[in-house]
Protein backbone atom coordinates (compact mmCIF):
# COMPACT_ATOMS: atom_id res chain seq x y z
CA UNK A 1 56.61 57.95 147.69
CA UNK A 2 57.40 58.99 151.47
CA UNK A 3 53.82 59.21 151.63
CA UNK A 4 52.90 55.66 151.01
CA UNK A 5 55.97 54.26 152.56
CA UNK A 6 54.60 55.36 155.88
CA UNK A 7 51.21 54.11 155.21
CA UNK A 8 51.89 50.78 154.51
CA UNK A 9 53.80 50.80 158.15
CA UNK A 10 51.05 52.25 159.96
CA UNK A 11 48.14 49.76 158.35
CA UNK A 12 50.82 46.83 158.69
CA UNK A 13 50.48 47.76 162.65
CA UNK A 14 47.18 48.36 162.92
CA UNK A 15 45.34 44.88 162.11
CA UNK A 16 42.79 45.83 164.61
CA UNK A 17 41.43 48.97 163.68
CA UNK A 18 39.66 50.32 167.27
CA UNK A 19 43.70 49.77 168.73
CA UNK A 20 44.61 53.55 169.89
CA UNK A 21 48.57 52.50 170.84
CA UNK A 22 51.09 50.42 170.42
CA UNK A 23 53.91 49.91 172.09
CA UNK A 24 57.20 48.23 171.29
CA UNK A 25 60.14 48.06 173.17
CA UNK A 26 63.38 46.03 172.40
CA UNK A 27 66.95 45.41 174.02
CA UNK A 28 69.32 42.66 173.72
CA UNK A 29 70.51 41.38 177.28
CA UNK A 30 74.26 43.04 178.25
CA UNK A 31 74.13 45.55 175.05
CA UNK A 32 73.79 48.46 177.07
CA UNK A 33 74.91 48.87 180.11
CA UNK A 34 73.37 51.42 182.75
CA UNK A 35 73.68 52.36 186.59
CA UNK A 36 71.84 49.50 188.58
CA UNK A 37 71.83 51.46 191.44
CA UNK A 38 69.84 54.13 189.69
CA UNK A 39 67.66 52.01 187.10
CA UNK A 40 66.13 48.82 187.90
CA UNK A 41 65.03 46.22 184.71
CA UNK A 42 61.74 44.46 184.97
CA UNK A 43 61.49 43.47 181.38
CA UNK A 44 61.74 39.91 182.76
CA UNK A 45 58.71 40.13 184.35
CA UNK A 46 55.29 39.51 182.60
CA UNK A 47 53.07 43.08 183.05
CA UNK A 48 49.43 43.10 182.01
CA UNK A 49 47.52 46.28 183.21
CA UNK A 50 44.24 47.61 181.61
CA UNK A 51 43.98 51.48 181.44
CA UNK A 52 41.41 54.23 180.74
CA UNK A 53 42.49 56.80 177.80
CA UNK A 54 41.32 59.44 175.65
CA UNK A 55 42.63 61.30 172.77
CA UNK A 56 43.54 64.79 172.20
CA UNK A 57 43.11 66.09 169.00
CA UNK A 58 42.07 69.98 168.66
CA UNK A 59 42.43 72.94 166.30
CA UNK A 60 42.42 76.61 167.33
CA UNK A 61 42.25 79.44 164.42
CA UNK A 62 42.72 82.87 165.67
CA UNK A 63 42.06 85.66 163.78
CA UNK A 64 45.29 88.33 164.44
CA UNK A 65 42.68 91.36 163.32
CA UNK A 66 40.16 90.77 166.35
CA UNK A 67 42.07 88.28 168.67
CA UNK A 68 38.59 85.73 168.80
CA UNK A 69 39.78 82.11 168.66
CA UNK A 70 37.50 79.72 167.06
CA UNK A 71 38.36 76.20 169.28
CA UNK A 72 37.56 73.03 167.19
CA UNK A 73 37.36 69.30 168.33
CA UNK A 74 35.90 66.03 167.61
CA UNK A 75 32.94 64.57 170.03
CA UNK A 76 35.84 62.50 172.52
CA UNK A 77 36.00 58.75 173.33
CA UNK A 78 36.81 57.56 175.84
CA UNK A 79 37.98 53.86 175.85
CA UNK A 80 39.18 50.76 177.82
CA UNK A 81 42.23 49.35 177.30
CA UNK A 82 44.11 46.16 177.57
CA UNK A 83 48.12 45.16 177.19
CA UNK A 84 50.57 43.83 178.41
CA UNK A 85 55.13 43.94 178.15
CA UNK A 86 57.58 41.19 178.36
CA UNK A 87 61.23 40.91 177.41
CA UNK A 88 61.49 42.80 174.10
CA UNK A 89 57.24 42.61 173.27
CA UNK A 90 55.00 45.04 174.39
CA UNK A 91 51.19 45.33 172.95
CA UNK A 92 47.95 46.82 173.39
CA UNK A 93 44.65 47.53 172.10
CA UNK A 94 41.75 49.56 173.49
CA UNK A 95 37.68 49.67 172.75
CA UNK A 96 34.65 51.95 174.21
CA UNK A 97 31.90 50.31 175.71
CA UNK A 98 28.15 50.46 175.04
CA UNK A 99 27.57 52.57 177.84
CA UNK A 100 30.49 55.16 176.92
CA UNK A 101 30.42 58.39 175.34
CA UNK A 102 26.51 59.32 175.43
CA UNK A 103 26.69 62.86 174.11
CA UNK A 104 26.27 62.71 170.14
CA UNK A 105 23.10 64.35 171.28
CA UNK A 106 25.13 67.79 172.14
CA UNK A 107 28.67 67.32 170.28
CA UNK A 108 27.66 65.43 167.21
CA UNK A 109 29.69 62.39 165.77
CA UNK A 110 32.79 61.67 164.93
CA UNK A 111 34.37 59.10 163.37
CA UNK A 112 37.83 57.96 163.76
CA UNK A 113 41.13 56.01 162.74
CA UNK A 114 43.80 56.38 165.16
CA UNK A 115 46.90 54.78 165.62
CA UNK A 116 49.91 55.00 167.50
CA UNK A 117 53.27 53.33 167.05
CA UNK A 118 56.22 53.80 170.38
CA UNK A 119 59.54 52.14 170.43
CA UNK A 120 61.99 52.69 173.45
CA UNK A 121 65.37 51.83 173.18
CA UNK A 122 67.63 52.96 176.79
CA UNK A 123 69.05 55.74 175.06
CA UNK A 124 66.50 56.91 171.81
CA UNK A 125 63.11 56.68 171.16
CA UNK A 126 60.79 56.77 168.35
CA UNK A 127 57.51 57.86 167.89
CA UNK A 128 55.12 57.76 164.76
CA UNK A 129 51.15 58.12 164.49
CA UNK A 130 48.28 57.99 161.98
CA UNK A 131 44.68 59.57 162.21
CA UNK A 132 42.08 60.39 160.46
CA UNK A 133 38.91 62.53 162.04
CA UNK A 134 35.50 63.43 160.51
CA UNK A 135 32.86 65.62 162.50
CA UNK A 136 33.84 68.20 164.58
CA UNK A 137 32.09 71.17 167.35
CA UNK A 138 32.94 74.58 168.43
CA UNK A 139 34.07 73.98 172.05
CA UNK A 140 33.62 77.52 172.81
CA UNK A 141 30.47 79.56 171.55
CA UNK A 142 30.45 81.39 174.46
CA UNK A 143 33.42 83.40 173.39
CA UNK A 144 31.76 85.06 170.33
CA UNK A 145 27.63 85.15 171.48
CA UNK A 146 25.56 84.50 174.86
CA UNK A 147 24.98 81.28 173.34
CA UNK A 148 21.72 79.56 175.04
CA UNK A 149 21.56 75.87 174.18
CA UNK A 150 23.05 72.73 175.41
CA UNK A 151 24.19 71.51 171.86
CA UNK A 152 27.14 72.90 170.55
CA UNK A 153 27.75 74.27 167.06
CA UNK A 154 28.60 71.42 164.83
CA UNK A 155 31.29 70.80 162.18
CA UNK A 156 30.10 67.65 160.76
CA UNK A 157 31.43 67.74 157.59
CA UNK A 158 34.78 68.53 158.74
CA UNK A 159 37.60 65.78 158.00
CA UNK A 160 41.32 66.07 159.18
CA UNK A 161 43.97 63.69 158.40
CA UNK A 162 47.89 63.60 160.29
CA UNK A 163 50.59 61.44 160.19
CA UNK A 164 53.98 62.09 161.64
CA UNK A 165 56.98 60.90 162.87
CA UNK A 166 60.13 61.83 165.61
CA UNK A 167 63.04 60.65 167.08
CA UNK A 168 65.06 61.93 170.25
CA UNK A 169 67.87 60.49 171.67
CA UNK A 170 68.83 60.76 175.58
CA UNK A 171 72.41 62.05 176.68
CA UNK A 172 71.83 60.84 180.45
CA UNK A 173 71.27 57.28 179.67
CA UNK A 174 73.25 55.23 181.92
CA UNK A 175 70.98 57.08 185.12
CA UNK A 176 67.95 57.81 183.24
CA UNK A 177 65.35 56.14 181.88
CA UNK A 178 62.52 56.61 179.73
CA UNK A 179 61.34 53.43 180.11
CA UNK A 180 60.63 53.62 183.48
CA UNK A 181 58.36 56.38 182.98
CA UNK A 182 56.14 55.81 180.15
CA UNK A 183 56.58 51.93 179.23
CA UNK A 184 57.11 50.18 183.05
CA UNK A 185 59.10 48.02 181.74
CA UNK A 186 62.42 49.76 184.10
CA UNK A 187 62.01 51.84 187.30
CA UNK A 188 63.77 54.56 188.54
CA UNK A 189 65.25 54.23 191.80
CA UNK A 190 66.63 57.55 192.27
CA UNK A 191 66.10 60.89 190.46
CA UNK A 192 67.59 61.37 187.51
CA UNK A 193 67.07 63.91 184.41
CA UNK A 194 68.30 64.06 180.94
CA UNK A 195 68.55 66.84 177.72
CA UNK A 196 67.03 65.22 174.70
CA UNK A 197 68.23 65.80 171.48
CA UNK A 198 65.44 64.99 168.06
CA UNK A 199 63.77 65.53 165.46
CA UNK A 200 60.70 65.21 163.32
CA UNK A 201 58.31 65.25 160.54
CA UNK A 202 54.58 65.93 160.18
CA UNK A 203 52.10 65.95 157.85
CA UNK A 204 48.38 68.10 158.74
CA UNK A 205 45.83 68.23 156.52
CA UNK A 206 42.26 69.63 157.48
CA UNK A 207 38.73 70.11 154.88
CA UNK A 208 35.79 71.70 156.24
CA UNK A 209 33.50 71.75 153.17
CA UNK A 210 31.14 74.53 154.40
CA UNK A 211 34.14 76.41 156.25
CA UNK A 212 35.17 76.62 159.82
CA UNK A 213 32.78 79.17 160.72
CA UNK A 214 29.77 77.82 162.28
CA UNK A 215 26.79 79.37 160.38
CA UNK A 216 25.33 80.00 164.53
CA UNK A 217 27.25 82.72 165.06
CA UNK A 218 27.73 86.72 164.27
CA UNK A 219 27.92 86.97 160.41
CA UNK A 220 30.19 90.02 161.52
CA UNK A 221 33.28 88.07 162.33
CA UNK A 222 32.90 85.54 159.36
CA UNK A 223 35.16 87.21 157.24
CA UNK A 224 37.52 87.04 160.00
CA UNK A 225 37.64 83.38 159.49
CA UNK A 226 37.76 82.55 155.75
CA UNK A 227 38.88 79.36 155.10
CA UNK A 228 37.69 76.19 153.97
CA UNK A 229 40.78 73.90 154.36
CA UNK A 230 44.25 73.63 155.31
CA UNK A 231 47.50 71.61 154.39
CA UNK A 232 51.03 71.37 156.16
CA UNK A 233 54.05 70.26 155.79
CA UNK A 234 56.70 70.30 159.21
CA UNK A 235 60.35 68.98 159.38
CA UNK A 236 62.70 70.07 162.38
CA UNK A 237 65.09 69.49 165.27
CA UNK A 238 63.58 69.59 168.87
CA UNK A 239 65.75 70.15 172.32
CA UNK A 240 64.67 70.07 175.41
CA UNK A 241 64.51 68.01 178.96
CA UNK A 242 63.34 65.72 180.95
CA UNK A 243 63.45 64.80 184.80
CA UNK A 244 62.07 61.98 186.74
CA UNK A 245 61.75 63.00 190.31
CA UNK A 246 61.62 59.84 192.98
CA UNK A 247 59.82 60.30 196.17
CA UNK A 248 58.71 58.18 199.75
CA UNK A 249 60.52 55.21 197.67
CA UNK A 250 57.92 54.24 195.39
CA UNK A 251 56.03 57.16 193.68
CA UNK A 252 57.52 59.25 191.46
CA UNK A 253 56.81 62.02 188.85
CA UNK A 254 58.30 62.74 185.42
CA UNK A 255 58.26 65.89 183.25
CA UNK A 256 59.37 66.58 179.76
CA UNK A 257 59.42 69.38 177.62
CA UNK A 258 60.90 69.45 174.12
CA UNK A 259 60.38 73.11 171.97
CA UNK A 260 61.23 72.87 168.49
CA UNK A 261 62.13 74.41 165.12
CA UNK A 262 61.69 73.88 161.78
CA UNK A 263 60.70 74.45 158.20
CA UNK A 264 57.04 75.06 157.42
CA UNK A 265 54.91 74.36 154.09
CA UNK A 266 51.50 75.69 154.23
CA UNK A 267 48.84 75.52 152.22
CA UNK A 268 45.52 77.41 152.93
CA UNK A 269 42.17 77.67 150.73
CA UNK A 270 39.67 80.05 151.19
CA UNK A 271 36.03 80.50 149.74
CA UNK A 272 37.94 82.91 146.59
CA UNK A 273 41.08 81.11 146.44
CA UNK A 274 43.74 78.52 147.11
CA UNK A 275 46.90 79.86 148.73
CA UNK A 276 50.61 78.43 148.58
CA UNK A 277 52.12 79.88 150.89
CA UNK A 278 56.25 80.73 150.79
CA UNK A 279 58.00 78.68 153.23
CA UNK A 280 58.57 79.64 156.60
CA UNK A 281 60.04 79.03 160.05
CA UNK A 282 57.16 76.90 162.24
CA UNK A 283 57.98 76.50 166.38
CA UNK A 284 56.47 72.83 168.20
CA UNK A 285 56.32 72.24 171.29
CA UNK A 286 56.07 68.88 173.00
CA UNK A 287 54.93 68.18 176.46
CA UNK A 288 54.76 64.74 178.72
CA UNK A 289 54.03 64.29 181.87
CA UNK A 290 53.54 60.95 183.67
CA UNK A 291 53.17 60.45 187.56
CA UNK A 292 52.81 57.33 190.05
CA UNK A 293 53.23 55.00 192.53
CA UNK A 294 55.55 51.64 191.45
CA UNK A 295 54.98 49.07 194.41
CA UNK A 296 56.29 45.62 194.71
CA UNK A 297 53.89 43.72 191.89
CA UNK A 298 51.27 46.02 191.43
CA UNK A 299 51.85 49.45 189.88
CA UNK A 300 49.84 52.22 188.84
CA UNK A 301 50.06 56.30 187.47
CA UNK A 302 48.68 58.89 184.95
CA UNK A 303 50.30 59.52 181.40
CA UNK A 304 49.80 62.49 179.47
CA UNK A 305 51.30 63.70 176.06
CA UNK A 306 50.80 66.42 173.64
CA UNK A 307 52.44 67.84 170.83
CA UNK A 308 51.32 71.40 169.14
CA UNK A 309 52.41 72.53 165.81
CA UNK A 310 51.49 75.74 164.56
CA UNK A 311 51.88 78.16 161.42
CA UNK A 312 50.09 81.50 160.23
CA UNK A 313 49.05 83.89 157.23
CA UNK A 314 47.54 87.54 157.01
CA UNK A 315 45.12 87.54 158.86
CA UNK A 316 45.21 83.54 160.75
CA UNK A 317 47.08 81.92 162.79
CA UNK A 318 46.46 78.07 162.90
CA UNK A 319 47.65 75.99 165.83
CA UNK A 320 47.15 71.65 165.84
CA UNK A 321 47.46 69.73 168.86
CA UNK A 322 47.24 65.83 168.96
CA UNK A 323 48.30 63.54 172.36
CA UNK A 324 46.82 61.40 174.95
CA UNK A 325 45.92 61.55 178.37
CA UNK A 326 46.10 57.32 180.08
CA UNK A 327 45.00 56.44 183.72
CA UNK A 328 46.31 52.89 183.94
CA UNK A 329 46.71 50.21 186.41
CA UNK A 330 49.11 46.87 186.23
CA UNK A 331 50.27 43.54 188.07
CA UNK A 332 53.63 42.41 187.54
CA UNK A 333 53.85 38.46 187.45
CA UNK A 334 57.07 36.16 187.47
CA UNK A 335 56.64 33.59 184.83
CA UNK A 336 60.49 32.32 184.45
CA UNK A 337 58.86 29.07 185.87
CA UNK A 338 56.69 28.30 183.15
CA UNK A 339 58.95 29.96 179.99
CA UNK A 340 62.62 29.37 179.77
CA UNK A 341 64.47 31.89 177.84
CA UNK A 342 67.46 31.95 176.33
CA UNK A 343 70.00 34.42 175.79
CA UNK A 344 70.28 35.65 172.06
């Protein structure tokens, strides 16, 4: 029932289907009170900004008996983005263009649903995402063979499927924010840090019909990597920090990193057997990192997220990473003129 419940919320969200994030951000005027001389609010202000983004979505399978790593990933897209944030609304939607990602050639296809759900509060923030990913490569032949072609070994029958959800909650809030360094809607005026405090819930699920092994490679490691599919189930509690850093006025840099812990429910098949695994303790780790320069209407900076997950069974271990990487560029515009708005 879980299951479905968070379907229908992702497909309610995602009425166009090439949108790669959404963001949402709400706050009722004098609810929450925080350090003006720290934390500036521009939510009053109309932002529209385009950006250039990618997704990251990779699996590595090592094999513990002869430490070779086989490391999967769909061809990339890169795409063009549009948006925009006022008061409590922010929205946007991205698309490739024609002349984008020219390599099926050498990676193969992939096709892909992907959707991403943010909402920022001053002192929590949620999370939640939704993809689905069919054709995959080997990024990394090399490792196993003096591999001689410009086409990598492809995976194109491969499907994986993720959906998950988390919530942290800063301590810091009255001097930090969030905001200000991942939705623009606030900037931070002077450095501040906080410890965040969350948790989460994932759901992995990977089929590769003819294995994960390309059939281009050593038939003396195969055995090594014997399986044909993979499902997981993740809940746990995350802890960690994060620290804006505000420099020459107008540029500044933030870092966060959140380890966590939790329970684990694998499920592996093989080409002799399906395995249910006994429960067991899984770590995560998730990373952001966003950087730039916040000027007097125009701003601009670098976003990058990524969150690994990772389990393992005699003889593989299994690690998932999914994130984003955003270049993105925006003009602030004062629009009380034309819209009058009223306090709730």
């Amino acid at each position: 029932m879980t299951k479905k419940i968070f379907l229908i919320i992702f497909l309610a969200f995602s009425l166009i289907v090439d949108a790669q994030e959404t963001e949402l951000t709400i706050k009722k005027k004098n609810q929450f009170r925080f350090d003006t001389t720290r934390i500036a609010d521009l939510s009053h202000l109309l932002a529209v900004y385009t950006n250039l983004s990618g997704k990251i979505n990779s699996l590595d399978i090592s094999s513990i008996n002869t430490e070779n790593e086989l490391h999967i990933v769909p061809n990339g897209q890169t795409t063009v983005g549009l948006g925009f944030d006022y008061r409590w609304l922010g929205l946007s939607t991205s698309f490739s263009l024609p002349f984008m990602n020219k390599d099926d050639e050498f990676k193969g296809t992939t096709e892909r649903f992907d959707v991403q759900i943010n909402y920022y509060n001053n002192s929590f923030g949620i999370d939640a995402y939704l993809n689905y990913y069919k054709g995959f490569f080997l990024d990394n032949a090399d490792d196993f063979m003096d591999w001689p072609f410009e086409n990598f070994p492809l995976l194109q029958g491969m499907e994986t499927f993720a959906f998950g959800i988390s919530s942290y909650y800063f301590f810091n809030n009255k001097k930090f924010s969030y905001k200000a360094a991942f939705t623009r809607t606030q900037m931070q005026k002077k450095s501040a840090g906080s410890f965040i405090l969350g948790a989460y819930m994932n759901r992995n699920v990977a089929i590769a019909p003819d294995g994960v092994y390309p059939v281009e490679l050593p038939d003396s490691l195969m055995n090594n990597f014997d399986i044909d599919g993979f499902s997981n189930t993740l809940i746990g509690i995350t802890f960690g920090y994060t620290y804006t850093w505000v420099f020459l006025k107008r540029f500044f840099i933030n870092l966060s990193l959140a380890p966590g812990v939790g329970y684990a429910q694998p499920e592996v098949s093989t080409s002799l057997e399906d395995m249910k695994i006994e429960p067991t303790v899984s770590a995560s780790i998730t990373s952001r990192l966003s950087l730039g320069y916040e000027g007097k209407h125009l701003y601009m900076g670098f976003n990058l997220v990524a969150i690994n997950h990772n389990f393992s069974y005699e003889p593989i271990e299994v690690s998932s990473t999914t994130g984003n990487l955003r270049f993105f560029i925006g003009k602030r515009f004062d629009i009380s003129k034309l819209f009058k708005y009223t306090n709730p």
